[in-house]
N, C-alpha and C. Protein backbone atom coordinates (compact mmCIF):
# COMPACT_ATOMS: atom_id res chain seq x y z
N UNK A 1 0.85 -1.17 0.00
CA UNK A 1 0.00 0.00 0.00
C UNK A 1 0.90 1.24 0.00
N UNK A 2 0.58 2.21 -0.85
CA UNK A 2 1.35 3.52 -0.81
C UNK A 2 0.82 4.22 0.10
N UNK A 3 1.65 5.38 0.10
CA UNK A 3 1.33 6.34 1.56
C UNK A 3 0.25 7.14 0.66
N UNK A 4 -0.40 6.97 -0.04
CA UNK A 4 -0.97 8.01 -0.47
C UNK A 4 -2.52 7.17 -0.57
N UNK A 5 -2.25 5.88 -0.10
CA UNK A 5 -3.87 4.69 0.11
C UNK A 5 -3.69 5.46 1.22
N UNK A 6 -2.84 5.21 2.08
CA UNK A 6 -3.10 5.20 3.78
C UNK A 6 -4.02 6.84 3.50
N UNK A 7 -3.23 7.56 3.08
CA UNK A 7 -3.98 9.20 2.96
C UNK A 7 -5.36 9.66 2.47
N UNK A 8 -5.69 8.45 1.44
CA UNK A 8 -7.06 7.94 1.46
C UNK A 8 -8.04 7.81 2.07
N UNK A 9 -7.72 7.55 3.36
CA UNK A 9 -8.33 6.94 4.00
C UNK A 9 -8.54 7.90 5.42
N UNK A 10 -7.76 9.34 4.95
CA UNK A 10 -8.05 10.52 5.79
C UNK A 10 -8.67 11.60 4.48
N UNK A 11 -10.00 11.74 4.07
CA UNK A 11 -10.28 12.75 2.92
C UNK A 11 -9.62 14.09 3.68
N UNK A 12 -9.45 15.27 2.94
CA UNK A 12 -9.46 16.18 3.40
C UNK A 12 -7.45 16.48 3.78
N UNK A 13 -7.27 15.38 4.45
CA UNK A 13 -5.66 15.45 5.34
C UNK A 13 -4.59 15.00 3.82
N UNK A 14 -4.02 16.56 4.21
CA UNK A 14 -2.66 15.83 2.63
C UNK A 14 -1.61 16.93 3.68
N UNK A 15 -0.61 16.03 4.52
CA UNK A 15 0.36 17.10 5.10
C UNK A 15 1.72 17.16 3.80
N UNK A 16 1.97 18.25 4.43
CA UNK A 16 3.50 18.41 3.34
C UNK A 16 4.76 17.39 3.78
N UNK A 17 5.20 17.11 2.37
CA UNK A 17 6.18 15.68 2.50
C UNK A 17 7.37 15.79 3.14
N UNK A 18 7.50 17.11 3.39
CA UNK A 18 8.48 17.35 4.07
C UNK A 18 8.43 18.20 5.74
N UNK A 19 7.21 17.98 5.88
CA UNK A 19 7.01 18.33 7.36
C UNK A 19 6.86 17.39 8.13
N UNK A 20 7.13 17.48 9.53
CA UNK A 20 6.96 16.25 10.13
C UNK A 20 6.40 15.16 10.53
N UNK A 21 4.86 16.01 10.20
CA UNK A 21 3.61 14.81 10.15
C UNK A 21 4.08 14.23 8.86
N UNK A 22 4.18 14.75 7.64
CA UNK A 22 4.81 13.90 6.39
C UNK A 22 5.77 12.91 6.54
N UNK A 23 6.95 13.41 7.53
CA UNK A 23 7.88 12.29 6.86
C UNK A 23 7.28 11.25 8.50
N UNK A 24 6.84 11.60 9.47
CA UNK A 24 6.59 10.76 10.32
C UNK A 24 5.60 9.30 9.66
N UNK A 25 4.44 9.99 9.02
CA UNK A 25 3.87 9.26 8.34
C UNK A 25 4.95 8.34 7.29
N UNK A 26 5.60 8.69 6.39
CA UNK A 26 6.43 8.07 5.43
C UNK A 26 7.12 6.87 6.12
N UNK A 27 7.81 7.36 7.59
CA UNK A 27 8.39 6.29 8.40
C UNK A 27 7.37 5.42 8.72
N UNK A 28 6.28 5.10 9.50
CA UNK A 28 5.28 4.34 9.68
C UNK A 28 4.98 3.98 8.55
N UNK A 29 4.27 3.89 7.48
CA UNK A 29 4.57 3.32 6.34
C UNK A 29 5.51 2.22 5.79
N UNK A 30 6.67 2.66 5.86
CA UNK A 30 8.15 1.71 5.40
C UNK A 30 8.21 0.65 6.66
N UNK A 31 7.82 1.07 8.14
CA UNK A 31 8.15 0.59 8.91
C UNK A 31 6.85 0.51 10.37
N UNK A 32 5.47 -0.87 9.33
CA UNK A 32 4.44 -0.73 9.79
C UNK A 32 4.50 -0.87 11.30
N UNK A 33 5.31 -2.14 11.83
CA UNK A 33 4.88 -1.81 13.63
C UNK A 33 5.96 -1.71 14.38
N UNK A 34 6.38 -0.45 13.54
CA UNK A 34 7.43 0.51 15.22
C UNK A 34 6.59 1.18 15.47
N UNK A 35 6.92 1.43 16.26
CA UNK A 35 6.03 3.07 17.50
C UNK A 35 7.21 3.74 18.13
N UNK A 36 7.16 4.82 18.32
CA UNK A 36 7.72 6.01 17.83
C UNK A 36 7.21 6.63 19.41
N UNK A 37 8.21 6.87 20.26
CA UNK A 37 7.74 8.13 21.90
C UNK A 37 8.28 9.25 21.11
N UNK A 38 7.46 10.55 21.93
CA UNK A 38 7.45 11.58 21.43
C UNK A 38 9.08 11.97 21.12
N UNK A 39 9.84 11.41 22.27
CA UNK A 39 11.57 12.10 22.45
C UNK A 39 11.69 11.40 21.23
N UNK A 40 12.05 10.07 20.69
CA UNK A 40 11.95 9.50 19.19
C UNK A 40 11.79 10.51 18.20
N UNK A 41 10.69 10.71 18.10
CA UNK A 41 10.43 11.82 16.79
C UNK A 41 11.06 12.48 16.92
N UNK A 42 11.37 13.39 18.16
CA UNK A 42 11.66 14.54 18.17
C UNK A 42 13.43 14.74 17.80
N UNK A 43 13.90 13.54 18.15
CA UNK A 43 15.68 12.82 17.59
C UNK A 43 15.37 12.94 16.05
N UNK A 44 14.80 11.57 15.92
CA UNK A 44 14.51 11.58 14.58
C UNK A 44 14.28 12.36 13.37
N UNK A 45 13.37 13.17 13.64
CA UNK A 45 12.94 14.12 12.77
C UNK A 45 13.31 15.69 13.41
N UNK A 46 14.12 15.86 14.18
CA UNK A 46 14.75 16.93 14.37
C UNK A 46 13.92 17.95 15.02
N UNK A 47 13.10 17.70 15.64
CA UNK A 47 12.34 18.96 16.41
C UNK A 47 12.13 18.91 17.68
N UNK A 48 11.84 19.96 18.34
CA UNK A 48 11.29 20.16 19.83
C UNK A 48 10.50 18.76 20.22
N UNK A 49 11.01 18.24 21.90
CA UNK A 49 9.92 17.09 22.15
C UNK A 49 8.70 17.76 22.33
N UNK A 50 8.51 18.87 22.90
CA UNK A 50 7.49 20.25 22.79
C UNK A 50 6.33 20.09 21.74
N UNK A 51 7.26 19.81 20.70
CA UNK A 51 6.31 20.06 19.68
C UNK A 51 6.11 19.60 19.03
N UNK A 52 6.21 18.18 19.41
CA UNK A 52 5.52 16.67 18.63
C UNK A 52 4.00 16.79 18.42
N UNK A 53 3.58 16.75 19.62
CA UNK A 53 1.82 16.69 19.52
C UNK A 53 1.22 17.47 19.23
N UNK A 54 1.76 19.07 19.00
CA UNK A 54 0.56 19.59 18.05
C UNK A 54 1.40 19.52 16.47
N UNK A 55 2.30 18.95 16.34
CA UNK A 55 2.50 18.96 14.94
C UNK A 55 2.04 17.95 14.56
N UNK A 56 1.88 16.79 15.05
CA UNK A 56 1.01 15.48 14.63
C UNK A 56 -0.55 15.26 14.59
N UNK A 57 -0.75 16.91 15.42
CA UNK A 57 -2.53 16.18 15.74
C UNK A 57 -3.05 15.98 14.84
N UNK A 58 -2.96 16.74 13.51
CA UNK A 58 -3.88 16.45 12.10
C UNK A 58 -3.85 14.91 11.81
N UNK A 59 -2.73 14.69 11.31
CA UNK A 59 -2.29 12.92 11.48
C UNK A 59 -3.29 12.27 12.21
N UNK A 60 -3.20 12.53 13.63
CA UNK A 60 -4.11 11.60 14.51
C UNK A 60 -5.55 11.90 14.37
N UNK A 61 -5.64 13.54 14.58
CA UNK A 61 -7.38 13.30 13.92
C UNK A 61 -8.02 12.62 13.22
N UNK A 62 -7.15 12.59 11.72
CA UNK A 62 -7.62 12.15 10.36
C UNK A 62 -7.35 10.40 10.90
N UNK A 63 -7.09 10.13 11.91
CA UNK A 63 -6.72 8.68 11.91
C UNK A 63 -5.77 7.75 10.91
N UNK A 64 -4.90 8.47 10.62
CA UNK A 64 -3.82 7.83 9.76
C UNK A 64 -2.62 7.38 11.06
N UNK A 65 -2.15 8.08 11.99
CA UNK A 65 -1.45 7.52 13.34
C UNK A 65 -2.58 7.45 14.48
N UNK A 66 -1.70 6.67 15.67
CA UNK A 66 -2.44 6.74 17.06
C UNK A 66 -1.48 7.35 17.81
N UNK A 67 -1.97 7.62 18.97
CA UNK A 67 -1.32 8.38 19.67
C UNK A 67 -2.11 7.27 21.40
N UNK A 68 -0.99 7.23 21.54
CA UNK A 68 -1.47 6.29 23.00
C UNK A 68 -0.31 6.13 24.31
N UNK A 69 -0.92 6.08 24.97
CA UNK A 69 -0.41 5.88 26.17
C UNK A 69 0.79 4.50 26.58
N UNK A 70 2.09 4.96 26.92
CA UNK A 70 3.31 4.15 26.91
C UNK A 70 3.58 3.73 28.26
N UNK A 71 5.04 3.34 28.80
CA UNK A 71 4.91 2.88 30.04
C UNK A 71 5.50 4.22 30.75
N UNK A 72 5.88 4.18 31.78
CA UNK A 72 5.80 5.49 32.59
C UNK A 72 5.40 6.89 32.22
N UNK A 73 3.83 6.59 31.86
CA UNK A 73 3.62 7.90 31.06
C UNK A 73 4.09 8.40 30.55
N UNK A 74 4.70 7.64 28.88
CA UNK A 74 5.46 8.00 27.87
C UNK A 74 4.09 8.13 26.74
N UNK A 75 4.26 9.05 25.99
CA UNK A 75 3.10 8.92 24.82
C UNK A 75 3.63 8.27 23.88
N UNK A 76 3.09 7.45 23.09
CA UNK A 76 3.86 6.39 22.39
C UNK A 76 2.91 6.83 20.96
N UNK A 77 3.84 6.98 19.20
CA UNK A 77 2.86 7.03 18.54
C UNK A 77 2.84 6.00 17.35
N UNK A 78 2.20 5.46 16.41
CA UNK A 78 2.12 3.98 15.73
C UNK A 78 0.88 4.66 14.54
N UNK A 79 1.33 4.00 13.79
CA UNK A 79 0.64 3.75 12.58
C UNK A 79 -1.18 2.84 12.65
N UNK A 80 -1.95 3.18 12.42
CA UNK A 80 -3.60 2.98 12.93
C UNK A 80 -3.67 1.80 12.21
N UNK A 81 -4.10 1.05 12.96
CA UNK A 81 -4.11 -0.49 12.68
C UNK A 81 -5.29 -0.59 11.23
N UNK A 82 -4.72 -1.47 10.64
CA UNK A 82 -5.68 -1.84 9.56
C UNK A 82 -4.86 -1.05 8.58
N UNK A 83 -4.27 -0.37 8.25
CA UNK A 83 -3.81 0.64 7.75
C UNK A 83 -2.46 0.54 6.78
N UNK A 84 -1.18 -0.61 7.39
CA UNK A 84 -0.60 -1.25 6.42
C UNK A 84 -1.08 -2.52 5.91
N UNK A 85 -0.65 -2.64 5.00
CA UNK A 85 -0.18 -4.28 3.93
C UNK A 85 0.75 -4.30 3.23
């Protein structure tokens, strides 16, 4: 499935491919069941741990990621089940 089925499947949600909901999404995609804590992204994709969750909320609205609860109240985020093949 391309990232652009998964995006399908949010009408309305098209983030830019190079912002971080973009490439976060792109990673979940290539790499259906990692999950990703906010400090993760924030290594990863180079930004504030600050400012993971409102840069992702569109993502999670549109239900293309989840956003859930980790172990010592870590927010943990994953690709929405049903969603790869």
């Amino acid at each position: 499935m391309t990232i652009y089925r998964l995006l399908d499947r949010a009408p309305g949600y098209r983030p830019r491919p190079d912002s971080v909901a973009g490439r976060v999404i792109d990673f979940f995609h290539s790499n259906p069941d990692e999950e990703l804590s906010t400090a993760d992204i924030a290594v990863k994709f180079d930004t504030h741990v600050q400012n993971v969750t409102g840069k992702l909320i569109g993502a999670v609205d549109a239900g293309v990621i989840v956003k859930k609860a980790g172990e010592k109240g870590r927010v943990i985020y994953a690709l929405a089940h049903g969603e790869a093949s």
